[in-house]
PDB file of N, CA and C in Angstrom:
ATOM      1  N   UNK A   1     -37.976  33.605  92.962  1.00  0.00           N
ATOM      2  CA  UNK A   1     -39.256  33.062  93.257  1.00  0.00           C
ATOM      3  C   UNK A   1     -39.219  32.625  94.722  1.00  0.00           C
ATOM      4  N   UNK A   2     -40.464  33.119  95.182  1.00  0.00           N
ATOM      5  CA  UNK A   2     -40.311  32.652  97.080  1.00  0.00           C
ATOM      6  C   UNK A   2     -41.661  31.565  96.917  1.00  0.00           C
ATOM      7  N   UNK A   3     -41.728  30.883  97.578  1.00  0.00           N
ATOM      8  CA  UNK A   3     -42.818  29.952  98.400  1.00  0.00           C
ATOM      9  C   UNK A   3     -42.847  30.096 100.106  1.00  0.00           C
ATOM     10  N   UNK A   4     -43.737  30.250  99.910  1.00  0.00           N
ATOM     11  CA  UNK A   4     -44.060  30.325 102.088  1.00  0.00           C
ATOM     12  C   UNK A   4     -44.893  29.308 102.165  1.00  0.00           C
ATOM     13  N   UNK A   5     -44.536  28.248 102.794  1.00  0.00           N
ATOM     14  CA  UNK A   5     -45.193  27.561 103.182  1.00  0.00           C
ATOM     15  C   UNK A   5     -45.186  27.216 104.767  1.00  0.00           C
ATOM     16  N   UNK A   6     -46.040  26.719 105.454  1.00  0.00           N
ATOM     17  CA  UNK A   6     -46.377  26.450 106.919  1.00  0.00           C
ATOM     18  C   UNK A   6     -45.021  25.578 106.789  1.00  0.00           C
ATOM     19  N   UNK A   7     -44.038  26.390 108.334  1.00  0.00           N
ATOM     20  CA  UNK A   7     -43.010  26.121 108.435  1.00  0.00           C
ATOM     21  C   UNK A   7     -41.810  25.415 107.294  1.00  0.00           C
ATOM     22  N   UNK A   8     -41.943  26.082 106.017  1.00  0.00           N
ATOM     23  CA  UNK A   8     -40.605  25.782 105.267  1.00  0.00           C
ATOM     24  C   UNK A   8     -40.800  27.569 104.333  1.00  0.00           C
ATOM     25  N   UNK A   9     -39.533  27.986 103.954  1.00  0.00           N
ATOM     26  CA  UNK A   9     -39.700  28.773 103.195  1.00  0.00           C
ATOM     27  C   UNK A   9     -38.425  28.372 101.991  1.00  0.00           C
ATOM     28  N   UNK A  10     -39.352  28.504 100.766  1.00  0.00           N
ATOM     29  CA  UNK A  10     -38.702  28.027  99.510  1.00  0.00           C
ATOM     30  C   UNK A  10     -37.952  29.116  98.815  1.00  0.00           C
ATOM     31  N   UNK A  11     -36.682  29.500  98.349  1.00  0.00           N
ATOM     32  CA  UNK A  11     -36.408  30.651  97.625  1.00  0.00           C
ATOM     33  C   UNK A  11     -35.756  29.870  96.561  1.00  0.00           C
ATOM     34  N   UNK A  12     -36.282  30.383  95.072  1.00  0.00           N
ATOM     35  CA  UNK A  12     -35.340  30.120  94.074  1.00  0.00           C
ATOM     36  C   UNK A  12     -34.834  30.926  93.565  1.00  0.00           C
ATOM     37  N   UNK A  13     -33.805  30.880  92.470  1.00  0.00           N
ATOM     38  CA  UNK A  13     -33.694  31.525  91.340  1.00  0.00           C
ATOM     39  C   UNK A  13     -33.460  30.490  90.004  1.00  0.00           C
ATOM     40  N   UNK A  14     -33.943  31.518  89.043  1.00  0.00           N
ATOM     41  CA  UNK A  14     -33.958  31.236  87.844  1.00  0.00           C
ATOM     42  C   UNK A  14     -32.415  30.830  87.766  1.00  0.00           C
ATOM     43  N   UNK A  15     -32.880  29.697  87.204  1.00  0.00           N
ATOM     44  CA  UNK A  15     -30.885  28.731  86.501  1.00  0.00           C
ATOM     45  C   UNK A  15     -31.097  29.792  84.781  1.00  0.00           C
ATOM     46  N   UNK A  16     -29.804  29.600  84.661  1.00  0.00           N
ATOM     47  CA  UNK A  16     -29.381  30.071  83.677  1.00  0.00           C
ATOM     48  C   UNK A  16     -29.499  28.386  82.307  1.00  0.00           C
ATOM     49  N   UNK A  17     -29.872  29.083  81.227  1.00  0.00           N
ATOM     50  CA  UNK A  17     -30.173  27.875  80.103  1.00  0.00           C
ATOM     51  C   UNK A  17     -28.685  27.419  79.667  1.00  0.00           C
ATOM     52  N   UNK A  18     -28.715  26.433  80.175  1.00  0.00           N
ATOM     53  CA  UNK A  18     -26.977  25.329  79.353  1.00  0.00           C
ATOM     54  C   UNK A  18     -26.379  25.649  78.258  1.00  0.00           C
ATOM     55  N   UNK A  19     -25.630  26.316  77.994  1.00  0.00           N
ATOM     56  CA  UNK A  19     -25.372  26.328  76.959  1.00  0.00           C
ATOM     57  C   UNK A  19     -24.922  25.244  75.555  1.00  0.00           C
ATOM     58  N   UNK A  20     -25.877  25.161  74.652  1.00  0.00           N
ATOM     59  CA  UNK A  20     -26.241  24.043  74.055  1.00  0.00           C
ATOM     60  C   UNK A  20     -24.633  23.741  73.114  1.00  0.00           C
ATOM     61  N   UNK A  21     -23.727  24.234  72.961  1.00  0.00           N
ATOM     62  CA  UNK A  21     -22.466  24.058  72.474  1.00  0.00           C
ATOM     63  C   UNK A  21     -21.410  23.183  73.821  1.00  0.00           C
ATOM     64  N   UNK A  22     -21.491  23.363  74.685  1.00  0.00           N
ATOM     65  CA  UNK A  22     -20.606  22.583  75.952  1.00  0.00           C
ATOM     66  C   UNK A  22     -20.540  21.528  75.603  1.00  0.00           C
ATOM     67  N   UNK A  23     -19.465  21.055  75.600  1.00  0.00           N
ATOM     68  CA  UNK A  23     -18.527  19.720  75.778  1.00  0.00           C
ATOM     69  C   UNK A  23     -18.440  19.637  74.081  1.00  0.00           C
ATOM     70  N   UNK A  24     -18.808  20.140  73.035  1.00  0.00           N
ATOM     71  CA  UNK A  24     -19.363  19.670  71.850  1.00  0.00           C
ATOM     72  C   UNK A  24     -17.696  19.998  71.256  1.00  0.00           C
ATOM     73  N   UNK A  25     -16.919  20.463  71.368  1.00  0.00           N
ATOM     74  CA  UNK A  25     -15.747  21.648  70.762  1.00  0.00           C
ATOM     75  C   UNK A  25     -14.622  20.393  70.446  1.00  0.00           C
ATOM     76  N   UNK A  26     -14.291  19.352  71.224  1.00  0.00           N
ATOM     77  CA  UNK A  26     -13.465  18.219  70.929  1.00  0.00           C
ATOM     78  C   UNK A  26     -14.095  17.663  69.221  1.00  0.00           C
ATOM     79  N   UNK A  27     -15.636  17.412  69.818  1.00  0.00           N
ATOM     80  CA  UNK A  27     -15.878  16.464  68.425  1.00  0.00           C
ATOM     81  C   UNK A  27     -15.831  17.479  67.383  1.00  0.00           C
ATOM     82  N   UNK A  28     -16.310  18.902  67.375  1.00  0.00           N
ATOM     83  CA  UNK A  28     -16.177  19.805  66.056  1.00  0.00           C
ATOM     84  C   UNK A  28     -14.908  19.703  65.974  1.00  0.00           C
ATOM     85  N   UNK A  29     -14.188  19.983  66.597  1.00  0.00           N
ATOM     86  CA  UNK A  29     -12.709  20.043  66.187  1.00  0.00           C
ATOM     87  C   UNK A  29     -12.279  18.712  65.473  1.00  0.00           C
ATOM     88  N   UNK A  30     -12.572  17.559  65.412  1.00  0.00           N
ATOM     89  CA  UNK A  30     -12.001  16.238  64.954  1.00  0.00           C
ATOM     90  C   UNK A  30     -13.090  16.375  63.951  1.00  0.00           C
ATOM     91  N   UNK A  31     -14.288  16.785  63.901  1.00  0.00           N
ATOM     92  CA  UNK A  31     -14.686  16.673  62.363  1.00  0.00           C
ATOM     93  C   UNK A  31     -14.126  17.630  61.407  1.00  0.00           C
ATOM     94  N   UNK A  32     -13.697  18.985  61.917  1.00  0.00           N
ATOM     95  CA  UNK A  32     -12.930  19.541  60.619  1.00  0.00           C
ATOM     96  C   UNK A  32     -11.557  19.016  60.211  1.00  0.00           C
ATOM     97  N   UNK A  33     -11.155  17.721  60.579  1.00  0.00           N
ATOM     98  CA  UNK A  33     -10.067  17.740  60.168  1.00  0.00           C
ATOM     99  C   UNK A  33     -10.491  16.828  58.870  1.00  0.00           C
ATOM    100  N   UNK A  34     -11.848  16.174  59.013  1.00  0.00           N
ATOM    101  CA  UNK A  34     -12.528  14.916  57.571  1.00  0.00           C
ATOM    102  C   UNK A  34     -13.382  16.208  57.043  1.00  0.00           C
ATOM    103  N   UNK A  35     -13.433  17.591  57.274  1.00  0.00           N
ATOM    104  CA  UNK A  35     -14.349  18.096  56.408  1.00  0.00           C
ATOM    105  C   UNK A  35     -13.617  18.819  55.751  1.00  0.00           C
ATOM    106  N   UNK A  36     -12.586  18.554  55.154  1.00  0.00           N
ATOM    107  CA  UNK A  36     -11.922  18.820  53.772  1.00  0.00           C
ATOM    108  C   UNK A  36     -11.796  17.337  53.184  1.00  0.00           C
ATOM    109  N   UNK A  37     -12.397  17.790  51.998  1.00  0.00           N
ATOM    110  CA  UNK A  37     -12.617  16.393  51.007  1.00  0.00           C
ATOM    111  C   UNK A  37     -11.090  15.566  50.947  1.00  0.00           C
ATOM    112  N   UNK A  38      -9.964  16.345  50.185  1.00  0.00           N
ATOM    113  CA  UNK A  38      -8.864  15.508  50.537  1.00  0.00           C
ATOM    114  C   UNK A  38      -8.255  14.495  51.956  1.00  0.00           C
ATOM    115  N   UNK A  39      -8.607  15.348  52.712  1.00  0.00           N
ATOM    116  CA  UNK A  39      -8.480  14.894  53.923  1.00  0.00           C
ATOM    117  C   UNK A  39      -9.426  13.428  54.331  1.00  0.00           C
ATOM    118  N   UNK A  40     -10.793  13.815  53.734  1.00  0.00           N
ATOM    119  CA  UNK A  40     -11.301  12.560  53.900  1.00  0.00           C
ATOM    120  C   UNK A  40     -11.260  11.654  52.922  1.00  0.00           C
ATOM    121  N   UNK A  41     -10.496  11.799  51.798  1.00  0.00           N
ATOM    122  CA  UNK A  41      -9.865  10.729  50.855  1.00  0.00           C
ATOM    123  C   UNK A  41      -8.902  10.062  51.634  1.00  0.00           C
ATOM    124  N   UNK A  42      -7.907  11.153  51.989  1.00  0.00           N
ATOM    125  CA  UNK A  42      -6.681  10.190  52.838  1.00  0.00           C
ATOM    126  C   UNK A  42      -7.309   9.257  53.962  1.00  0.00           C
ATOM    127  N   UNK A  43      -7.879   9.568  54.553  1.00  0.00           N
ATOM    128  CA  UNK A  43      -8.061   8.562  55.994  1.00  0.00           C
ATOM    129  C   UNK A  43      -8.928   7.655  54.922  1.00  0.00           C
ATOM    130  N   UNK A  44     -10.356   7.590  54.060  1.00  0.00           N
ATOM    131  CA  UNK A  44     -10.985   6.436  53.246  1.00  0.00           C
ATOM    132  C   UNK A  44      -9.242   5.548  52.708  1.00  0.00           C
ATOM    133  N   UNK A  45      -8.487   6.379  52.187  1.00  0.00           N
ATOM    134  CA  UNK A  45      -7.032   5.635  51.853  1.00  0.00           C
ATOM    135  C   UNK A  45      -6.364   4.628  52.605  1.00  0.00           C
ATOM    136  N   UNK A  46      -6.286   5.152  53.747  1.00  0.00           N
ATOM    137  CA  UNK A  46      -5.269   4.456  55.010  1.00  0.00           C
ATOM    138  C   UNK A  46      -6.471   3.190  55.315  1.00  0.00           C
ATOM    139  N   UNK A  47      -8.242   3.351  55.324  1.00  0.00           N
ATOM    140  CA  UNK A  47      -8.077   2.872  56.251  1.00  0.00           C
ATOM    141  C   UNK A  47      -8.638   1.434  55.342  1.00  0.00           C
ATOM    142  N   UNK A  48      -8.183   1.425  54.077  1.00  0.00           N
ATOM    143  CA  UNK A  48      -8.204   0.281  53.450  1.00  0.00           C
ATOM    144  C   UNK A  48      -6.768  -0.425  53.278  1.00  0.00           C
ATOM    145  N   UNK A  49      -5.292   0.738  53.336  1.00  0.00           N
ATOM    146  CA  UNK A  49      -3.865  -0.579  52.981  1.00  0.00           C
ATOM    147  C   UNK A  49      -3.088   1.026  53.892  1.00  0.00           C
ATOM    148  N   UNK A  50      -2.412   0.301  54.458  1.00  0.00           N
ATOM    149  CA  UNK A  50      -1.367   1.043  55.332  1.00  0.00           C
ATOM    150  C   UNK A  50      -0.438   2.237  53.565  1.00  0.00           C
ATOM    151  N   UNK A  51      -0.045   3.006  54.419  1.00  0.00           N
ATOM    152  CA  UNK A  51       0.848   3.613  52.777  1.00  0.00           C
ATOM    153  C   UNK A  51       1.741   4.646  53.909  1.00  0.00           C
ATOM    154  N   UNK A  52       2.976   5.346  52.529  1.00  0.00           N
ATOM    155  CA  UNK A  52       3.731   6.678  53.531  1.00  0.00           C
ATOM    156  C   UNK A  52       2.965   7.347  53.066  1.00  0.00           C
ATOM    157  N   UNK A  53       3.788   8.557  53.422  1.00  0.00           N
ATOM    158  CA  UNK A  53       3.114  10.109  53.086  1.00  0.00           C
ATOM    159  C   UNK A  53       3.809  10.252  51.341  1.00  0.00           C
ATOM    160  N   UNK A  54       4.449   9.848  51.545  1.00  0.00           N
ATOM    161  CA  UNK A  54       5.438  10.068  50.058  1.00  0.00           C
ATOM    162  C   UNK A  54       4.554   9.206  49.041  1.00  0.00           C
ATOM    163  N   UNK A  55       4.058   7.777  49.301  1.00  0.00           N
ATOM    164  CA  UNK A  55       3.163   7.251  48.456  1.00  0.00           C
ATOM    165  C   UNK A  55       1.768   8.122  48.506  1.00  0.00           C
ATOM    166  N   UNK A  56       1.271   8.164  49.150  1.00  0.00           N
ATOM    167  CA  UNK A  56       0.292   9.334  49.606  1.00  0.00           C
ATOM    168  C   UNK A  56      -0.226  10.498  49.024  1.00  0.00           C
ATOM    169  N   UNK A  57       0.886  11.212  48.862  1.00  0.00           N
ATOM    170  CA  UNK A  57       1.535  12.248  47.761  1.00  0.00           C
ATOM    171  C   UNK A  57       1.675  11.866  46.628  1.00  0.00           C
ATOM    172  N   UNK A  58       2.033  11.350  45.913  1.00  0.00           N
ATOM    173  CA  UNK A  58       1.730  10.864  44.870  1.00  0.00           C
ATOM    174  C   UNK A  58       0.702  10.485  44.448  1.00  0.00           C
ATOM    175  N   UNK A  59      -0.043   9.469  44.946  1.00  0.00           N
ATOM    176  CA  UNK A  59      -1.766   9.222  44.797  1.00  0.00           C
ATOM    177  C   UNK A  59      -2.358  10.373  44.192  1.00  0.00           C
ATOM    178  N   UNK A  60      -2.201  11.046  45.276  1.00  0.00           N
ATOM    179  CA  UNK A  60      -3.037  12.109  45.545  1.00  0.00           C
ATOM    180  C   UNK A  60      -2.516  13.567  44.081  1.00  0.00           C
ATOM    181  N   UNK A  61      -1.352  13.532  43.576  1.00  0.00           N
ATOM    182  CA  UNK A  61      -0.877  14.501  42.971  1.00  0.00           C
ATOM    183  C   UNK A  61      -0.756  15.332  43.846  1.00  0.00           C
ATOM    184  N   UNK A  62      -0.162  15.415  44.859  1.00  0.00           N
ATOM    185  CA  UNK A  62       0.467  16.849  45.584  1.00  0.00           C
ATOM    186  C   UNK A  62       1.284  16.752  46.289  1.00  0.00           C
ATOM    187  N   UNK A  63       2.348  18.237  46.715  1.00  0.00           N
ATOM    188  CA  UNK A  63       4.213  17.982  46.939  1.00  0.00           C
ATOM    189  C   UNK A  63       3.851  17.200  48.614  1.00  0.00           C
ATOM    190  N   UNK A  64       4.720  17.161  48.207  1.00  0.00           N
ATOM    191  CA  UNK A  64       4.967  16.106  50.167  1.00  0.00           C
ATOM    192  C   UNK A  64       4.787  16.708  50.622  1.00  0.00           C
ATOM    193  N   UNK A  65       5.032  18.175  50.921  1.00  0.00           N
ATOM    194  CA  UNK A  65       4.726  19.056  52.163  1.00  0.00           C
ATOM    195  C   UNK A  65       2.882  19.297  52.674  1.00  0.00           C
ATOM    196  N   UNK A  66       2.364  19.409  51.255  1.00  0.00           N
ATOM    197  CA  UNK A  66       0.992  19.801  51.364  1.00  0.00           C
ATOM    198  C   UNK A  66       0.407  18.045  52.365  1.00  0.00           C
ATOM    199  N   UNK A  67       0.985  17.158  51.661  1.00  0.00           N
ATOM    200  CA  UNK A  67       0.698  15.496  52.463  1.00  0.00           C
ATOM    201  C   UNK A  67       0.984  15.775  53.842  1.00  0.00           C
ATOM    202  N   UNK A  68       1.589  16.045  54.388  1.00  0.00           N
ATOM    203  CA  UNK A  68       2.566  16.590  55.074  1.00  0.00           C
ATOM    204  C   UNK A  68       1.434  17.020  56.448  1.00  0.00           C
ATOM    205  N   UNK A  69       1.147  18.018  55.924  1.00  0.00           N
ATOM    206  CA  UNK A  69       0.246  19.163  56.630  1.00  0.00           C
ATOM    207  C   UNK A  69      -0.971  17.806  56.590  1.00  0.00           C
ATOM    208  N   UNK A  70      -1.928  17.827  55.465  1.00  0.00           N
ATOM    209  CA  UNK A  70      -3.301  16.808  56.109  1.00  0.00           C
ATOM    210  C   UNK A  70      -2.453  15.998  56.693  1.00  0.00           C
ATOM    211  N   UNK A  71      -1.550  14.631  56.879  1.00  0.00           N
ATOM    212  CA  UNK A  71      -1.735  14.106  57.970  1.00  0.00           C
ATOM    213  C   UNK A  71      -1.412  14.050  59.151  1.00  0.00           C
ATOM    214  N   UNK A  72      -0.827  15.574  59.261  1.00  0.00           N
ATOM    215  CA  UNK A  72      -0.840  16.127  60.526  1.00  0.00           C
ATOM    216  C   UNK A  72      -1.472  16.616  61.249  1.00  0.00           C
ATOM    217  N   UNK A  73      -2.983  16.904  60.599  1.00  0.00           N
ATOM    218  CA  UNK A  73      -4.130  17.303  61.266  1.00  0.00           C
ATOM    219  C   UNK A  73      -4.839  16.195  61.128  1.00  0.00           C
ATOM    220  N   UNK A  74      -5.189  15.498  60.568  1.00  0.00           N
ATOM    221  CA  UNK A  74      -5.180  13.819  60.517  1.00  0.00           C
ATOM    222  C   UNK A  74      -4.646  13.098  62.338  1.00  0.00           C
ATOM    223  N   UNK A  75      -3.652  13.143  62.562  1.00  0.00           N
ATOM    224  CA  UNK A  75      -2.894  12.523  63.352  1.00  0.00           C
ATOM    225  C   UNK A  75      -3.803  13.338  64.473  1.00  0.00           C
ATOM    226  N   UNK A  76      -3.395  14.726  64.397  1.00  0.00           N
ATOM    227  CA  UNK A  76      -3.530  15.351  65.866  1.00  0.00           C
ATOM    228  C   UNK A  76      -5.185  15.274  66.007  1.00  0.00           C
ATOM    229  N   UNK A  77      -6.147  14.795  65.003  1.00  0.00           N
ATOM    230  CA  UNK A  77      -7.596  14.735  65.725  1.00  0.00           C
ATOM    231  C   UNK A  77      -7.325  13.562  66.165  1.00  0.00           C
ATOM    232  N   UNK A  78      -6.580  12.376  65.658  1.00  0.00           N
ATOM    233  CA  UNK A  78      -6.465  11.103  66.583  1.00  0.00           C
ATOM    234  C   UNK A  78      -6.982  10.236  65.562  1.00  0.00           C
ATOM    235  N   UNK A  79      -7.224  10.046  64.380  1.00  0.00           N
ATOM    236  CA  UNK A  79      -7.713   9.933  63.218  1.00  0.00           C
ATOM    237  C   UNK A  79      -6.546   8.901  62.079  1.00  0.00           C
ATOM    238  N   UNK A  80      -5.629   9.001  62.710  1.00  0.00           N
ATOM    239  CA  UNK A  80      -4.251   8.547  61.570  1.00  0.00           C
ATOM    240  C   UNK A  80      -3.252   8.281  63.021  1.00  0.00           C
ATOM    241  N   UNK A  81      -2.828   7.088  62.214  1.00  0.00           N
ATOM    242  CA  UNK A  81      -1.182   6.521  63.524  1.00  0.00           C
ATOM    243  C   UNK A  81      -0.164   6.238  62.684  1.00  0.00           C
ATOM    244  N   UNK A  82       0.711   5.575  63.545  1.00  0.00           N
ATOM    245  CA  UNK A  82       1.581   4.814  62.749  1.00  0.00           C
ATOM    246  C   UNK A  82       1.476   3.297  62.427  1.00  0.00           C
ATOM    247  N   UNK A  83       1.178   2.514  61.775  1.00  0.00           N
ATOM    248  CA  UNK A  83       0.991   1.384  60.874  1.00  0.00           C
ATOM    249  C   UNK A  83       1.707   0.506  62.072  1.00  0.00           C
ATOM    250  N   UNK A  84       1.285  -0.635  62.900  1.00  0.00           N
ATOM    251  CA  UNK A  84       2.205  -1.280  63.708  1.00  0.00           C
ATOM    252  C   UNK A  84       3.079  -2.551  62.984  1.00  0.00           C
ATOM    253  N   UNK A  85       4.049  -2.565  63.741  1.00  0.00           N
ATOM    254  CA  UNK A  85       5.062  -3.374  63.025  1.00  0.00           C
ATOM    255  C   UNK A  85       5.526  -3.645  61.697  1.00  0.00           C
ATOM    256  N   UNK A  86       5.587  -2.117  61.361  1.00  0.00           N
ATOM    257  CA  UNK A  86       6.124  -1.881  59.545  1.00  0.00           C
ATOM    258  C   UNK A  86       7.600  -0.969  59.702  1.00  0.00           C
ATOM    259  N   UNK A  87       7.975  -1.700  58.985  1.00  0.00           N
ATOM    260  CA  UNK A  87       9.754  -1.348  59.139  1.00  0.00           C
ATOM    261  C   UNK A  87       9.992   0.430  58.408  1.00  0.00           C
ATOM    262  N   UNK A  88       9.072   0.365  57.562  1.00  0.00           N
ATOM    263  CA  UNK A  88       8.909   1.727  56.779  1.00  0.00           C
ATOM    264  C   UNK A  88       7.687   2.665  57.809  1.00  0.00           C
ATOM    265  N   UNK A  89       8.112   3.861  57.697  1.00  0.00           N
ATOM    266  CA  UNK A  89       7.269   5.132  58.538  1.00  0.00           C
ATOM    267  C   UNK A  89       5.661   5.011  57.334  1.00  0.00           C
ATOM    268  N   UNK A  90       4.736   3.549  57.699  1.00  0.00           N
ATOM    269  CA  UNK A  90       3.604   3.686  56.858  1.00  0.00           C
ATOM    270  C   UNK A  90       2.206   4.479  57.996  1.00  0.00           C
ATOM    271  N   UNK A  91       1.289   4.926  57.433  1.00  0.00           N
ATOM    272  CA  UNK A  91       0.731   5.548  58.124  1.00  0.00           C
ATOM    273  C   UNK A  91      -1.144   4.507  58.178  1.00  0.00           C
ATOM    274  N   UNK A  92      -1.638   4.419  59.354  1.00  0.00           N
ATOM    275  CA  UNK A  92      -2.830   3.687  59.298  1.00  0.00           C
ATOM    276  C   UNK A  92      -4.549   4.728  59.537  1.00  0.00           C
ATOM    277  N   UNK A  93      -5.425   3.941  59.295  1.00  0.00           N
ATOM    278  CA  UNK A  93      -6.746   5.093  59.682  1.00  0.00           C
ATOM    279  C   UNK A  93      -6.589   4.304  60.895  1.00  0.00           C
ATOM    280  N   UNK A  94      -6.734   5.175  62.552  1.00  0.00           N
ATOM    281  CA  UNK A  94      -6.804   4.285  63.419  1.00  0.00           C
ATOM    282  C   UNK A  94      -8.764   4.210  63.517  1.00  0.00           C
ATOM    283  N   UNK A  95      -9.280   2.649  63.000  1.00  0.00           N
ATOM    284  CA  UNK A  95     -10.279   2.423  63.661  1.00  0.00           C
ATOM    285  C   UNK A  95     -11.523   2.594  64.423  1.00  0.00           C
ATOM    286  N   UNK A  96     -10.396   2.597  65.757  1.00  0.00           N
ATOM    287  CA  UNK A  96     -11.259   2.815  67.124  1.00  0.00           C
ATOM    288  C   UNK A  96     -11.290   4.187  67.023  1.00  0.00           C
ATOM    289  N   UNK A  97     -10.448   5.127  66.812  1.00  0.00           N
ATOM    290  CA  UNK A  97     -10.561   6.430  67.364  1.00  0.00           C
ATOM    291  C   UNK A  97     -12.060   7.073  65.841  1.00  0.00           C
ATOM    292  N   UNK A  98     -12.004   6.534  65.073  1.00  0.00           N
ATOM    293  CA  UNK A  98     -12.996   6.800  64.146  1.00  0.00           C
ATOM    294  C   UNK A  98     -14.569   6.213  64.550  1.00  0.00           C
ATOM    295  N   UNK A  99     -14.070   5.113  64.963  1.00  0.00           N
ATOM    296  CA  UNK A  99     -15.984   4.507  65.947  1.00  0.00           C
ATOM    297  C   UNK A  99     -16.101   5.344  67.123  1.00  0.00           C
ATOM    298  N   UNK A 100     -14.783   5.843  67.642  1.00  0.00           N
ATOM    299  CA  UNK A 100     -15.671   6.859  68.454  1.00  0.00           C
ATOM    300  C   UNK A 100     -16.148   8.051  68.224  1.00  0.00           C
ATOM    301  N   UNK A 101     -15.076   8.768  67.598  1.00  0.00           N
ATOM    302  CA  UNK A 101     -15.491   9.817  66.570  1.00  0.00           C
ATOM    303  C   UNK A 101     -17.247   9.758  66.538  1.00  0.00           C
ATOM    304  N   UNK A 102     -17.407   8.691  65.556  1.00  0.00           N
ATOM    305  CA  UNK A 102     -18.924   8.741  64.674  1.00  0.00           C
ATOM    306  C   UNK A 102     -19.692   8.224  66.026  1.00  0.00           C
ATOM    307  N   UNK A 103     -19.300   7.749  67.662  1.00  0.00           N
ATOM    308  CA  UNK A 103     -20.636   7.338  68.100  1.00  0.00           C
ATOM    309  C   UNK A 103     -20.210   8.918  69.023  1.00  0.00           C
ATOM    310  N   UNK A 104     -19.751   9.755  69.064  1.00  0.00           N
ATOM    311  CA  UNK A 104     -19.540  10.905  69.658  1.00  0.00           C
ATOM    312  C   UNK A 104     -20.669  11.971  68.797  1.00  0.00           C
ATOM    313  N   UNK A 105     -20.490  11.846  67.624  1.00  0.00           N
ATOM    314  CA  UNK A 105     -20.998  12.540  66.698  1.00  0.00           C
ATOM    315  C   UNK A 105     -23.094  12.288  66.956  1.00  0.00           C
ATOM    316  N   UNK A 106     -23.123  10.688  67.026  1.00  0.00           N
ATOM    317  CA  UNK A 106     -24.044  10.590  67.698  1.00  0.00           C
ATOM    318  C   UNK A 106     -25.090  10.850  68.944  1.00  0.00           C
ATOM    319  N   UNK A 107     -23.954  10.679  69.659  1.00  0.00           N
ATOM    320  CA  UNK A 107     -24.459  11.372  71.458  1.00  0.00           C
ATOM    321  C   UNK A 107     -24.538  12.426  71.205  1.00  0.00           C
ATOM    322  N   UNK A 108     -23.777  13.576  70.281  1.00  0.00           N
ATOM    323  CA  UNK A 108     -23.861  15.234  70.787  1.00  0.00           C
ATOM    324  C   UNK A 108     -25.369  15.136  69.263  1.00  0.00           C
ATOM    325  N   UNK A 109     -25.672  14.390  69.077  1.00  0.00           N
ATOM    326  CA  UNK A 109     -26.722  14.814  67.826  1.00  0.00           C
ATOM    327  C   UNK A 109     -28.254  13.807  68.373  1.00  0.00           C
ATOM    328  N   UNK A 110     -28.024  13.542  69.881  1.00  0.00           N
ATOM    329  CA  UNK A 110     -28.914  12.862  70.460  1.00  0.00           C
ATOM    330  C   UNK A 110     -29.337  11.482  69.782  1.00  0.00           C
ATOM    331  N   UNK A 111     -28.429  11.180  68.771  1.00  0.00           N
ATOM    332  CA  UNK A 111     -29.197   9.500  67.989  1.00  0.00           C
ATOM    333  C   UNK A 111     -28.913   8.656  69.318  1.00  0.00           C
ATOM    334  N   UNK A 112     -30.544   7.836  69.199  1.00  0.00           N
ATOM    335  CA  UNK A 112     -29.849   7.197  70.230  1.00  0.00           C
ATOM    336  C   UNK A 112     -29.114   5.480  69.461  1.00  0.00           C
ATOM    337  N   UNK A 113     -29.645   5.389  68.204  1.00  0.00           N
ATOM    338  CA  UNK A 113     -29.390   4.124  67.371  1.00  0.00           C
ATOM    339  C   UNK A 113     -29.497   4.953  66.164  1.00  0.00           C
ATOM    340  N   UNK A 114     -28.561   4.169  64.774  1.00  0.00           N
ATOM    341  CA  UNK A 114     -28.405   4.565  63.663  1.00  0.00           C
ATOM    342  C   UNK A 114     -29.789   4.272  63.411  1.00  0.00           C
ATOM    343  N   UNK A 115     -29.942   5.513  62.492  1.00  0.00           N
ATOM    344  CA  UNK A 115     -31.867   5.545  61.796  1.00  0.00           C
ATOM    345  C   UNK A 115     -31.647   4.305  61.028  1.00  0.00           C
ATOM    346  N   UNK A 116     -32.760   3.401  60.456  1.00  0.00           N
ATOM    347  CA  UNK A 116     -32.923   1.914  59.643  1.00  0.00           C
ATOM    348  C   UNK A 116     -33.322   2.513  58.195  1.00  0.00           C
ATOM    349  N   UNK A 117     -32.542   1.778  57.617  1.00  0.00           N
ATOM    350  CA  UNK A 117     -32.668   1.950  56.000  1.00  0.00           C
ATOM    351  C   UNK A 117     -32.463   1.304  55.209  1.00  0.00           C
TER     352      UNK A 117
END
């Protein structure tokens, strides 16, 4: 697109449309690790009493290894820690990394405040 105007001349071009997925790939990625139902039992688990994986496993009816695996994708969205100052390897829901999670989930879904209900 040109504009001529008395002494200025304007040239544009067409911008290309944003692609509406950018920056979004962190938070999808940390929600599939709660969008397997077990998975989001375990962290609802942790983030009421610290526990191991071995208690965990059991709860849950399944071998340690399968425990194993969720809270390792658990951990690596940032979602699960280690329990502070417990002499035993107990595992915690971390909190903060979950309020951000859900106000992340917010910003990329434009809320600007939780809807009232």
């Amino acid at each position: 697109m040109i504009f001529a105007l008395p002494d200025l001349l304007l040239i544009g071009v067409r911008a290309a449309p944003a692609d509406p997925r950018a920056g979004l790939e962190p938070v999808a990625n940390r929600l599939k690790a709660v969008a397997e139902p077990t998975r989001l039992a375990i962290l609802n688990q942790l983030a009421g009493s610290p526990s191991t994986v071995t208690e965990l496993a059991r709860q849950f009816g399944v071998a340690q290894p399968t425990m194993s695996n969720h809270i390792k994708l658990l951990r690596d969205a940032g979602l699960v820690t280690n329990a502070p100052g417990r002499g035993r390897r107990e595992l915690v829901a971390d909190q903060r990394s979950i309020a951000d999670l859900m106000s992340e989930l917010g910003t990329a879904l434009a809320f600007d405040s939780p809807p009232a209900g």
